[in-house]
N, C-alpha and C. Protein backbone atom coordinates (compact mmCIF):
# COMPACT_ATOMS: atom_id res chain seq x y z
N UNK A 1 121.21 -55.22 -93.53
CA UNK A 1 121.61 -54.18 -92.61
C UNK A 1 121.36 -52.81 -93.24
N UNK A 2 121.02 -51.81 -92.57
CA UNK A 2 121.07 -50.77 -92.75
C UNK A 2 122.05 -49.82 -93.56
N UNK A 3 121.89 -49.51 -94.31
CA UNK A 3 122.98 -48.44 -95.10
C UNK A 3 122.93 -47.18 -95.09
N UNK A 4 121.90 -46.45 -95.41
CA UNK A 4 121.56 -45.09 -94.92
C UNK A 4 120.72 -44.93 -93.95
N UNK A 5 121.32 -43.40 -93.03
CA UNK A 5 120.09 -43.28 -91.73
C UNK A 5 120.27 -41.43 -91.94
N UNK A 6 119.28 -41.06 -92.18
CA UNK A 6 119.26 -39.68 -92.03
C UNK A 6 119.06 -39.17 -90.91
N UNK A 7 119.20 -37.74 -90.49
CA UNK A 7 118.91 -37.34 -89.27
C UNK A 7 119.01 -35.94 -88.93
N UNK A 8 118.43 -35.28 -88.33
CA UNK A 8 119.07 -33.93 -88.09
C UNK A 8 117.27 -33.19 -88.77
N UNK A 9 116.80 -33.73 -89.46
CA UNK A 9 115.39 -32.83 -89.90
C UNK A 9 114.64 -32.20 -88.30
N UNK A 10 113.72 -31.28 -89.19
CA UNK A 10 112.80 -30.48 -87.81
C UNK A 10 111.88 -29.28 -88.58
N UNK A 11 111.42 -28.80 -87.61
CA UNK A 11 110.31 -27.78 -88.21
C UNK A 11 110.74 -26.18 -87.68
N UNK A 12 111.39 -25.99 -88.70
CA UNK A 12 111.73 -24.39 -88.62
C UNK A 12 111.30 -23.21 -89.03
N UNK A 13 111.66 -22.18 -88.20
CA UNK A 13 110.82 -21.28 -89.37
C UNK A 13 111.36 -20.32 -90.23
N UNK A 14 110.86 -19.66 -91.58
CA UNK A 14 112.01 -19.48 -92.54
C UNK A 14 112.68 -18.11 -92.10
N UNK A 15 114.20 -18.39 -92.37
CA UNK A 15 115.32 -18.04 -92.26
C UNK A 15 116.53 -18.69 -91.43
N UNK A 16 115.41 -19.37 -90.75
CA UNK A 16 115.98 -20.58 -89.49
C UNK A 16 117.15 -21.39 -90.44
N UNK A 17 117.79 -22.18 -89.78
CA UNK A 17 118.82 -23.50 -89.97
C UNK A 17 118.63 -24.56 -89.35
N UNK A 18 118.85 -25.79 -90.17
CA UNK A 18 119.36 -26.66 -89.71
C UNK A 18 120.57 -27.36 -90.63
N UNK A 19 121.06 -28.74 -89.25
CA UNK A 19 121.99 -29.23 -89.97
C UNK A 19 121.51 -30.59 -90.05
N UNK A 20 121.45 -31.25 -91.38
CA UNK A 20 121.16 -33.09 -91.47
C UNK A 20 122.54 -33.78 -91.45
N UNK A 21 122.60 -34.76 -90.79
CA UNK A 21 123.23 -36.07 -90.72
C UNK A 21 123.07 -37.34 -91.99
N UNK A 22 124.09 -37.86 -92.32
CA UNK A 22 123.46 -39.11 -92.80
C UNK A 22 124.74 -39.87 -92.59
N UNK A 23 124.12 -41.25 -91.42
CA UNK A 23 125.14 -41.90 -91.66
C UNK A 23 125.22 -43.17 -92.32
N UNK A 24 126.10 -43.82 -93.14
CA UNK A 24 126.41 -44.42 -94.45
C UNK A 24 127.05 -45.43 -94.02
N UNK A 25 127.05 -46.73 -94.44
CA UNK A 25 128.11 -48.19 -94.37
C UNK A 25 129.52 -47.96 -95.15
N UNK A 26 130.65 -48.43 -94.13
CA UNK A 26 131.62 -47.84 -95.10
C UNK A 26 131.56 -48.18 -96.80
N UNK A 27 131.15 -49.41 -97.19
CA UNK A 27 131.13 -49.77 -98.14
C UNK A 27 130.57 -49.15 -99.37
N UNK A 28 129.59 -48.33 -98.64
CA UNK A 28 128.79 -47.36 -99.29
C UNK A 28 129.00 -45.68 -99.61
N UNK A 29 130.37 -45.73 -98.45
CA UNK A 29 130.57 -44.11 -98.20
C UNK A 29 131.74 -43.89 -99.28
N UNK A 30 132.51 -45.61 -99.29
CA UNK A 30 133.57 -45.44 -99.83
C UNK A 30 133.70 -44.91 -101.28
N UNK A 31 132.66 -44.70 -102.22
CA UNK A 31 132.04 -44.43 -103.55
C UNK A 31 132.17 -43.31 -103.65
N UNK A 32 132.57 -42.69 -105.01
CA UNK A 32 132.88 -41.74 -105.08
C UNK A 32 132.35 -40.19 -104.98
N UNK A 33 131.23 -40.72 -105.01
CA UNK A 33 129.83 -39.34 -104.64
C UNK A 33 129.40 -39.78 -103.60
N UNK A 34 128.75 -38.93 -103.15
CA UNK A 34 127.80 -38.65 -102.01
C UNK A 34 127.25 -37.48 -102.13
N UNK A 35 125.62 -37.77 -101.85
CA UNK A 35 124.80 -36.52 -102.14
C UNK A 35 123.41 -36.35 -101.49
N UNK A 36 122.44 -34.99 -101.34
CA UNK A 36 121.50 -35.11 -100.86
C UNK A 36 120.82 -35.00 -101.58
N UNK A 37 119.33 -35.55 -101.68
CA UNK A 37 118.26 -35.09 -102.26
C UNK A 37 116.84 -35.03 -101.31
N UNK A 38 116.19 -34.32 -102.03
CA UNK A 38 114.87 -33.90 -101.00
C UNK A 38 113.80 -34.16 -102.17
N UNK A 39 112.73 -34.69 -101.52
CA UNK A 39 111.21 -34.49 -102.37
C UNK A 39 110.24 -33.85 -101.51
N UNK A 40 109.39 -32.91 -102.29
CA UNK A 40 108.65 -32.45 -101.52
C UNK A 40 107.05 -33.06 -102.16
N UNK A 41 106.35 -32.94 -101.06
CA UNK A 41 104.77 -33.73 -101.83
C UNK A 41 104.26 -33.22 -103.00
N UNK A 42 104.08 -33.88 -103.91
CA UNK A 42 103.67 -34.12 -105.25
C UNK A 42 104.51 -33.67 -105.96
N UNK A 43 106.01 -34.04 -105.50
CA UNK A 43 107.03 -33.39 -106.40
C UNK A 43 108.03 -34.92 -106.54
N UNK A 44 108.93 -34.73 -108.12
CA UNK A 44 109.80 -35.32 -108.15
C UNK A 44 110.96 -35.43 -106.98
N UNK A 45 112.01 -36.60 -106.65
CA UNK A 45 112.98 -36.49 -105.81
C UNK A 45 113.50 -35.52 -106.86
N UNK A 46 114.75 -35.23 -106.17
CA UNK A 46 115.67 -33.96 -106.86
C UNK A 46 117.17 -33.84 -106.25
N UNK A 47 117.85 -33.53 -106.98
CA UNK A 47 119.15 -33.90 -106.45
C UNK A 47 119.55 -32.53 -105.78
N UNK A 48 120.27 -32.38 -104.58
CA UNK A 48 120.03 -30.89 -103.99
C UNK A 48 121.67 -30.62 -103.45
N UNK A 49 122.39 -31.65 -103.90
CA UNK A 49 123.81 -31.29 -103.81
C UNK A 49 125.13 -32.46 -103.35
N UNK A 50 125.88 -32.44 -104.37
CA UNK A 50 126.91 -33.85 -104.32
C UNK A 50 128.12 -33.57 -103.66
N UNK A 51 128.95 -34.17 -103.29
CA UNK A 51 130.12 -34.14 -102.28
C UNK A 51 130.97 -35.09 -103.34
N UNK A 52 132.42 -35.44 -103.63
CA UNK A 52 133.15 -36.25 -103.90
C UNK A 52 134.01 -36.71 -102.95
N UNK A 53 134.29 -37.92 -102.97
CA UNK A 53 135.89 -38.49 -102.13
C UNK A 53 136.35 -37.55 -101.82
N UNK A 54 136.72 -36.72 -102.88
CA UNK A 54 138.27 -35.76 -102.79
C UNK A 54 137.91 -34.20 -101.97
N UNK A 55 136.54 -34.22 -101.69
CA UNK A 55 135.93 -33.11 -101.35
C UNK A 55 134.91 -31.67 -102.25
N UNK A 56 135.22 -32.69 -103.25
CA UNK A 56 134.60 -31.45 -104.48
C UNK A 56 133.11 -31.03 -104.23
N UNK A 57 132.40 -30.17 -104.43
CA UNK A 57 131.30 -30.12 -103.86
C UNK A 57 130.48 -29.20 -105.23
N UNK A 58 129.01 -29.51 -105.47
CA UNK A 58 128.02 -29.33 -106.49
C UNK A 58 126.67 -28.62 -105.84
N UNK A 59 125.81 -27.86 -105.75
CA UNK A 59 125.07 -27.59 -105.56
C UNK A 59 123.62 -27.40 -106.59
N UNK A 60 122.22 -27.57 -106.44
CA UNK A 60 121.13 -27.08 -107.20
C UNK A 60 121.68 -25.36 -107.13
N UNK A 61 120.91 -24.99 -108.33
CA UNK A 61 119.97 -23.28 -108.42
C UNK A 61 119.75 -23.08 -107.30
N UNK A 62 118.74 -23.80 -106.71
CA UNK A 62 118.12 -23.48 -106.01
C UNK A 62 118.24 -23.26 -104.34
N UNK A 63 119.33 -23.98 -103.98
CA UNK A 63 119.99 -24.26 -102.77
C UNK A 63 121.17 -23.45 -102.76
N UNK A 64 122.10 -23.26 -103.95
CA UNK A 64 123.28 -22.30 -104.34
C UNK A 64 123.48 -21.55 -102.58
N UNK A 65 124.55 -21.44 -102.01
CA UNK A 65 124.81 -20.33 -101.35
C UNK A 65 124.49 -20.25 -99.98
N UNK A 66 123.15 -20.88 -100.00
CA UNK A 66 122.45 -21.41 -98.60
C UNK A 66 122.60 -22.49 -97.74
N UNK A 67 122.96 -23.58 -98.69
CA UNK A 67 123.12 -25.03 -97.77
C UNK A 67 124.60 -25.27 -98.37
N UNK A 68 125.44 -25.93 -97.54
CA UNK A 68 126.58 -26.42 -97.55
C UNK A 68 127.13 -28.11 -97.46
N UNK A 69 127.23 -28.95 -98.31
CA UNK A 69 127.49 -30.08 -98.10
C UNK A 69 128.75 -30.31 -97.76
N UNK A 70 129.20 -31.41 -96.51
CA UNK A 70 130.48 -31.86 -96.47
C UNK A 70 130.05 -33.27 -96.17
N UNK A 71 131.78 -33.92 -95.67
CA UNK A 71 131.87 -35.44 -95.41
C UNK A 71 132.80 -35.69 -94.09
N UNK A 72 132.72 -36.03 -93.73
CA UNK A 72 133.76 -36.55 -92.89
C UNK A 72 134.23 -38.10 -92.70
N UNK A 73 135.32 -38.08 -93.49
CA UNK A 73 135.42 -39.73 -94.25
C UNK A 73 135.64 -40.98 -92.63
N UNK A 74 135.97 -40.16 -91.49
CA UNK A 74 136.04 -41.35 -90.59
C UNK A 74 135.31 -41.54 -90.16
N UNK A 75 134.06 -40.60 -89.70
CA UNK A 75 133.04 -41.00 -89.55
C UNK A 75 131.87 -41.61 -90.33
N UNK A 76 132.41 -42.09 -91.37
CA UNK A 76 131.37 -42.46 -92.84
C UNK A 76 130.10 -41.56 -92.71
N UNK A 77 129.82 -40.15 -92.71
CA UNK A 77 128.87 -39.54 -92.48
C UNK A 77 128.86 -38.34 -93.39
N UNK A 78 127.86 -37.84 -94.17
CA UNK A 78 128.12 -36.91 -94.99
C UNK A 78 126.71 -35.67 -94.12
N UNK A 79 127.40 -34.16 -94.42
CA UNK A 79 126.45 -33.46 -93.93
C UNK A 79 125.89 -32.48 -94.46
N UNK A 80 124.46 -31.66 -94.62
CA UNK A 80 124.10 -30.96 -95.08
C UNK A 80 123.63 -29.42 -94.41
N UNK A 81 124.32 -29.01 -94.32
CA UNK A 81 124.10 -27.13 -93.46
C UNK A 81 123.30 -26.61 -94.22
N UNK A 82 122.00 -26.33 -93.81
CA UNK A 82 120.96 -25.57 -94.14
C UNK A 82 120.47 -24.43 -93.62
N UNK A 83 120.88 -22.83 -94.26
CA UNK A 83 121.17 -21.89 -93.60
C UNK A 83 119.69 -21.14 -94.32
N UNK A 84 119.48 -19.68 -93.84
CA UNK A 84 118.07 -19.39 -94.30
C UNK A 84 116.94 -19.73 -95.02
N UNK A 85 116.42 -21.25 -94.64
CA UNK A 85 115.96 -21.79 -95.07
C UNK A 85 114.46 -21.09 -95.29
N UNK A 86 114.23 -21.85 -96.77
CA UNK A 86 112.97 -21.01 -97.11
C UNK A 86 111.59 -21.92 -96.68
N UNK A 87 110.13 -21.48 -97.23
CA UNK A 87 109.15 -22.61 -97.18
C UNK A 87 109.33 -23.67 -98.35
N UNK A 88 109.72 -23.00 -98.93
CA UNK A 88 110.01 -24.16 -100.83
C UNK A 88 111.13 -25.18 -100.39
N UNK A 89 111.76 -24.99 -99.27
CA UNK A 89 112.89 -26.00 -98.59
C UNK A 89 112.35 -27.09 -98.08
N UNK A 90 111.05 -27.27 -97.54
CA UNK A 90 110.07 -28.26 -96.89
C UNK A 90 110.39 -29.78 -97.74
N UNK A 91 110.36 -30.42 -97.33
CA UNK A 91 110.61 -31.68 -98.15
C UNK A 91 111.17 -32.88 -97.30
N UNK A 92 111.24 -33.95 -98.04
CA UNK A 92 111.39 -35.30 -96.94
C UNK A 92 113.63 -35.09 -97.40
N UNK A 93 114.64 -34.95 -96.96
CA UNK A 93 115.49 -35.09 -97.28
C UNK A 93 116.03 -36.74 -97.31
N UNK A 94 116.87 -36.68 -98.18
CA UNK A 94 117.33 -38.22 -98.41
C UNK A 94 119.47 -38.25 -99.11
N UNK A 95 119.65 -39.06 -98.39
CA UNK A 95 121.19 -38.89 -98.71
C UNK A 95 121.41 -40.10 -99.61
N UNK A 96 122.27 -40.45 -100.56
CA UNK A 96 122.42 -41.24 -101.43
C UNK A 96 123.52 -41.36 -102.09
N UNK A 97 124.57 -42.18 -102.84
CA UNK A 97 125.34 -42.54 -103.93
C UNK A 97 125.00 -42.47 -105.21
N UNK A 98 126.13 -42.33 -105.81
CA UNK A 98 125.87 -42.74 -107.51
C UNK A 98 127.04 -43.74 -107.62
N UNK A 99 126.77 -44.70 -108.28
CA UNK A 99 125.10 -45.21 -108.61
C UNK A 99 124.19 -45.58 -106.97
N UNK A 100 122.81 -45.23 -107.20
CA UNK A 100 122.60 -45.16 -106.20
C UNK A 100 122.01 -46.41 -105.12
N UNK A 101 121.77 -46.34 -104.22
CA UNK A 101 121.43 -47.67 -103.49
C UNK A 101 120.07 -47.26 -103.09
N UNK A 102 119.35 -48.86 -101.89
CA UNK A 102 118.18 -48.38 -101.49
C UNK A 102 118.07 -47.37 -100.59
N UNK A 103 117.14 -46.53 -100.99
CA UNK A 103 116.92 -45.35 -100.52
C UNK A 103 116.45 -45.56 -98.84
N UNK A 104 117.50 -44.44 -97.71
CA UNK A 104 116.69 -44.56 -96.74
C UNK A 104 115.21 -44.15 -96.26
N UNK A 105 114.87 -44.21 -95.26
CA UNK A 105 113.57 -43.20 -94.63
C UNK A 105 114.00 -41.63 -95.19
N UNK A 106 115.21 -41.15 -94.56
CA UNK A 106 114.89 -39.61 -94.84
C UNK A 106 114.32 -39.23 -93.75
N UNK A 107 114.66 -37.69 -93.68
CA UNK A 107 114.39 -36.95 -92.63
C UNK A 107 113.15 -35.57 -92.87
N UNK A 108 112.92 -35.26 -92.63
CA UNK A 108 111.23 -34.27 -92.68
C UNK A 108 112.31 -32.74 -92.38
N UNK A 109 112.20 -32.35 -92.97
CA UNK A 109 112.23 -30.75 -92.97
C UNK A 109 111.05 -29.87 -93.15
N UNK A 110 110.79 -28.76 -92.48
CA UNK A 110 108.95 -28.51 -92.91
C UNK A 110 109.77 -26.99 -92.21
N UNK A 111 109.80 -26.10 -93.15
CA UNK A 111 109.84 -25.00 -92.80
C UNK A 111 109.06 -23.87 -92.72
N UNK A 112 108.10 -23.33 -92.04
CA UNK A 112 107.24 -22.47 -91.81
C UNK A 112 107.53 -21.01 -92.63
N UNK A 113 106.28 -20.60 -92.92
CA UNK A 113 106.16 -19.02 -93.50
C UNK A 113 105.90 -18.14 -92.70
């Protein structure tokens, strides 16, 4: 069965927003992280910001200030607010655990210059 489903990607243009979805098996949500990561082509995945149970929240450099991670534990769904998004934001996004599981599809973000 399915464990991760991302959702919410699109093609914006920069300064634009969006917001991603990911929804998670409880079994999977129940863990104590939750986090996003994005790869962009010919780039390493990268970790782009963690959530805890308790609500604690981590961000990249690079995302700092702009994107906002939360959770909403009844809906086993964790979310990522992506606010003036740049072109260097472009990338396949992907939501995940530590330790982590199989990776879903992921969602396409492609933000225009």
């Amino acid at each position: 069965q399915v464990q991760l489903v991302e959702s919410g990607g699109g093609l914006v243009q920069a300064g634009g927003s969006l917001r991603l979805s990911c929804a998670a098996s409880r079994s999977i949500f129940s863990r104590n992280y939750m986090g996003w990561y994005r790869q962009a082509p010919g780039k390493r995945r990268e970790l782009v910001a963690t959530v805890t149970s308790t609500g604690n929240t981590n961000y990249a450099d690079s995302v700092k200030g702009r994107f906002t991670i939360s959770r909403d534990n009844a809906k086993n769904t964790v979310y990522l607010q992506m606010n003036r998004l740049k072109p260097e934001d472009t990338a396949v996004y992907y939501c995940n655990t530590n330790p982590g599981v199989t990776w879903g599809k992921g969602t396409q973000v492609t933000v225009s210059s």
